[in-house]
Protein backbone atom coordinates (compact mmCIF):
# COMPACT_ATOMS: atom_id res chain seq x y z
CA UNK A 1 159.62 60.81 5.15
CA UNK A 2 161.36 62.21 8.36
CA UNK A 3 162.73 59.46 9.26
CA UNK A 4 164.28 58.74 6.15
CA UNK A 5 165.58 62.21 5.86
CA UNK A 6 166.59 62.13 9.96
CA UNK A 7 168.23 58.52 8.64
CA UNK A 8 170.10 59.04 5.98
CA UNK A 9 171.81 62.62 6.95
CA UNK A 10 172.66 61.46 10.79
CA UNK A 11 173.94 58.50 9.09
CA UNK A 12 176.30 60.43 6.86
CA UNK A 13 177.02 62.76 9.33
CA UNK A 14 178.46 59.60 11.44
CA UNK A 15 179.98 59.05 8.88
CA UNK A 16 181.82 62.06 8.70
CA UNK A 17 182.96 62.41 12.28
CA UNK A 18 184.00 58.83 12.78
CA UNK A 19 186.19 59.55 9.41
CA UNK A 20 188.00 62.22 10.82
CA UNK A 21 187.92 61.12 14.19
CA UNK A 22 185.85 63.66 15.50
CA UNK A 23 182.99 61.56 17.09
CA UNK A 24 182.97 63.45 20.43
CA UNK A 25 183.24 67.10 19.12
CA UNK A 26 180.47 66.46 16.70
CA UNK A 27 178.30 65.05 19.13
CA UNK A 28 178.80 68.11 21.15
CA UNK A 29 178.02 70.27 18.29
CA UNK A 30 174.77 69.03 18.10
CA UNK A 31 173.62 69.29 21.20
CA UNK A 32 174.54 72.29 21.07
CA UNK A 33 172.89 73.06 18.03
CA UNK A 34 169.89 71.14 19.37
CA UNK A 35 170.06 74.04 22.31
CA UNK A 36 170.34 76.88 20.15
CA UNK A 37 167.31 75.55 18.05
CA UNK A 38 164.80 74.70 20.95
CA UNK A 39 165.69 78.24 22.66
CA UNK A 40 165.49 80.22 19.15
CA UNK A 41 162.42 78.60 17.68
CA UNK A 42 162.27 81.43 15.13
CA UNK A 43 165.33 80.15 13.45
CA UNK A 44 163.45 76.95 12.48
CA UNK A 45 160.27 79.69 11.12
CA UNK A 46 162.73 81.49 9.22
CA UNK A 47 164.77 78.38 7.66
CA UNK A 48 161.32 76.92 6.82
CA UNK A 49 159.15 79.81 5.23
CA UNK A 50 158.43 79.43 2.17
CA UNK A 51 158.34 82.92 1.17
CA UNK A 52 162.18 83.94 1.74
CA UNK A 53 164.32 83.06 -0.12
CA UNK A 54 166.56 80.11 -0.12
CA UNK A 55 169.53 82.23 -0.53
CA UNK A 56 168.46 84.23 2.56
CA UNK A 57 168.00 81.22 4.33
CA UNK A 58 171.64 79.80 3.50
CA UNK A 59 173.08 83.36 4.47
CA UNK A 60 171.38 83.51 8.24
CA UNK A 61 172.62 79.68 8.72
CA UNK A 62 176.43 81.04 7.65
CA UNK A 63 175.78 84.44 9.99
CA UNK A 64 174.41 82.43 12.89
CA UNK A 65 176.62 79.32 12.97
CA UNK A 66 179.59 79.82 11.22
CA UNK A 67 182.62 80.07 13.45
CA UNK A 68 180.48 79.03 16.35
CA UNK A 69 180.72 75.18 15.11
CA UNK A 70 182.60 73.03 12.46
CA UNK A 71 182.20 73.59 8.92
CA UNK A 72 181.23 70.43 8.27
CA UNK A 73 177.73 71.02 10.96
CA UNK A 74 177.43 74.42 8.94
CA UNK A 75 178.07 72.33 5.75
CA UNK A 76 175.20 69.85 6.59
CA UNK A 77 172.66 72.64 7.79
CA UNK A 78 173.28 74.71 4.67
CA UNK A 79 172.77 71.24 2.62
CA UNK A 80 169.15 70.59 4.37
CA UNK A 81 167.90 73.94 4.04
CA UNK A 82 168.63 73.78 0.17
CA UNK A 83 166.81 70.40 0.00
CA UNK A 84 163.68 71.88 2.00
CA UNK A 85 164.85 69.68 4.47
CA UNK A 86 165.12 72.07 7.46
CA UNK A 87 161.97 71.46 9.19
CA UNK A 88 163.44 67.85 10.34
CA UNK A 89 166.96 69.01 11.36
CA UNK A 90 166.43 68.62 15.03
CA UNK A 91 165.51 65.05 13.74
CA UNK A 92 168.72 64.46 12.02
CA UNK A 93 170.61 65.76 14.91
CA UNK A 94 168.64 63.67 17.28
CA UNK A 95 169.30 60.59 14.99
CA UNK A 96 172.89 61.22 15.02
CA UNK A 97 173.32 61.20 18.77
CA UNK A 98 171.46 58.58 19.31
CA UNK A 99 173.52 56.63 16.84
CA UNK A 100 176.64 58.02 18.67
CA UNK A 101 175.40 57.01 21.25
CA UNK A 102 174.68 53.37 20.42
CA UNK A 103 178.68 53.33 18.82
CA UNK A 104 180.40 54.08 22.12
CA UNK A 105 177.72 51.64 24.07
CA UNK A 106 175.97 54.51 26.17
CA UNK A 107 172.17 53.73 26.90
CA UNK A 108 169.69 56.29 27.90
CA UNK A 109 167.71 55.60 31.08
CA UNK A 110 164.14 56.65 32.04
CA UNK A 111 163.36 55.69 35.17
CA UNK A 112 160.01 56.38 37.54
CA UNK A 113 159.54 55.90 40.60
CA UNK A 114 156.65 56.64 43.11
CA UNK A 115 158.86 59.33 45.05
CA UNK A 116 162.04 60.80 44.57
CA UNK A 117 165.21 58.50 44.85
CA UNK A 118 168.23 59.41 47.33
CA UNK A 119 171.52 59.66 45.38
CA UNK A 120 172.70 56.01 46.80
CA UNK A 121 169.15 54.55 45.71
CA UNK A 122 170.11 56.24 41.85
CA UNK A 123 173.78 55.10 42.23
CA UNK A 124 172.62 51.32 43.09
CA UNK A 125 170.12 51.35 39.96
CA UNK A 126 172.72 52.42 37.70
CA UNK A 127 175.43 50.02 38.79
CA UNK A 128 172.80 46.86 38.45
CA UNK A 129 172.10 48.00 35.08
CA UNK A 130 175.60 48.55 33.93
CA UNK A 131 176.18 45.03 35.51
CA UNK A 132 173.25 43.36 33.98
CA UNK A 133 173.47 45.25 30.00
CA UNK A 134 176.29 46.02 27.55
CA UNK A 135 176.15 49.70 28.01
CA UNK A 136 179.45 50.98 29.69
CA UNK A 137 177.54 54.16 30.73
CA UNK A 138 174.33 55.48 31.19
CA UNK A 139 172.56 58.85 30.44
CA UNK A 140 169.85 58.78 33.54
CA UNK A 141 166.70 60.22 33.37
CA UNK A 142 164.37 60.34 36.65
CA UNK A 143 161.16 61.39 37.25
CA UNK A 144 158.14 60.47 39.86
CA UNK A 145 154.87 59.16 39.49
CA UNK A 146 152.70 58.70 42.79
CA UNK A 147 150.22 57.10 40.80
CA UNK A 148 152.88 53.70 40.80
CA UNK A 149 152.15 54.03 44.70
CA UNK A 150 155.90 52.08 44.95
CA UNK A 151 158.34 50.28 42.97
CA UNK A 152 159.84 51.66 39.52
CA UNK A 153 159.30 51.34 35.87
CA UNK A 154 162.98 51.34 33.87
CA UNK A 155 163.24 51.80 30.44
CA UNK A 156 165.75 51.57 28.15
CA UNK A 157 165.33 51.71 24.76
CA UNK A 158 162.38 49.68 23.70
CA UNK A 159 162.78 47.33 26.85
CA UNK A 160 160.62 48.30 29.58
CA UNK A 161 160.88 46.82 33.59
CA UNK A 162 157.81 47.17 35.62
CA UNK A 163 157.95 46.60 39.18
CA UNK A 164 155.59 49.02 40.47
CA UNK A 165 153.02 48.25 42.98
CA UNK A 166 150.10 49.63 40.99
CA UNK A 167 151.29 47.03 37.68
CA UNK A 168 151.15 44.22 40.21
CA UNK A 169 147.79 44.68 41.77
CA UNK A 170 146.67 44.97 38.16
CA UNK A 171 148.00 41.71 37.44
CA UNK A 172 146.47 40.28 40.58
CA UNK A 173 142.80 41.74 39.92
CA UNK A 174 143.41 40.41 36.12
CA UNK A 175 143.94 37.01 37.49
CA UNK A 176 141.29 36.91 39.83
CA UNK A 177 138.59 38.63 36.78
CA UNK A 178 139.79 35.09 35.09
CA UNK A 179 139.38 33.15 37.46
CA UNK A 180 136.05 34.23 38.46
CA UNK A 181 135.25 33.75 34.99
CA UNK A 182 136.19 30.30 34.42
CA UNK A 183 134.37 28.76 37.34
């Protein structure tokens, strides 16, 4: 059910901003919405009790957000608090930048290495991978992992690139379990 609900408003809400040409400002809007919301969890508790009322709820959305962001974001918060909704709105918003993302061909990067990465060694990933994918930029995302021992793991999307040292001497002590097996 959340991802239908995440679905169908991020779609419309891409929908909206590509309509009036405001693709970039509404993306900001949300992350900056998506800010407000992870630092203010109570704002989700309030939108999402079920013991205040939905008018209340609709009035603390207009007092916290209105003339802070477009009336359309306003517009679409108000609209998923009256449909109970409000409990997946980080989804929505989440949804809608990733879609935004996807339109203007940015990917989003994780990559791990065994130790931190000098700024040329980051540089040199990201210009193989704009040379070797369709994305025209990239959102990195690094962290470390000694437990790789060396190497990196790169994903992007749902495409994952293992070269650590730890995958490969699991692939060697698989191959040797099979071959000890089949003599």
């Amino acid at each position: 059910m959340a991802k239908l609900v995440s679905k169908t408003y991020g779609d419309a809400l891409f929908e909206v901003a590509r309509e009036a040409d405001q693709i970039a400002d509404f993306y900001e809007e949300a992350k900056g919405i998506l800010r407000v919301l992870e630092e203010n969890e109570e704002i989700i508790r309030l939108m999402t009790h079920p013991q205040i009322a939905k008018e209340d709820k609709l009035a603390s959305l207009e007092e916290i957000f209105s003339g802070r962001v477009s009336a359309e974001m306003v517009g679409l918060m108000r609209m998923i608090a009256k449909k109970d909704h409000f409990g997946e709105v980080q989804d929505v918003f989440v949804y809608f930048m990733n879609v935004v993302k996807e339109y203007r061909h940015i990917g989003t990067v994780y990559v791990t290495s065994a130790m931190d990465l000098s700024d040329a060694q980051k540089s040199a990933i990201e210009k193989k991978l704009l040379e070797t994918t369709e994305y025209v930029e990239f959102e990195m995302h690094y962290k470390t992992a000694p437990s790789l021992i060396g190497g990196l793991v790169i994903r992007i999307g749902d495409r994952v690139v293992d070269s650590s040292i730890r995958t490969k001497l699991n692939t060697v002590e698989r191959i040797n379990e099979n071959t000890v097996e089949s003599r």
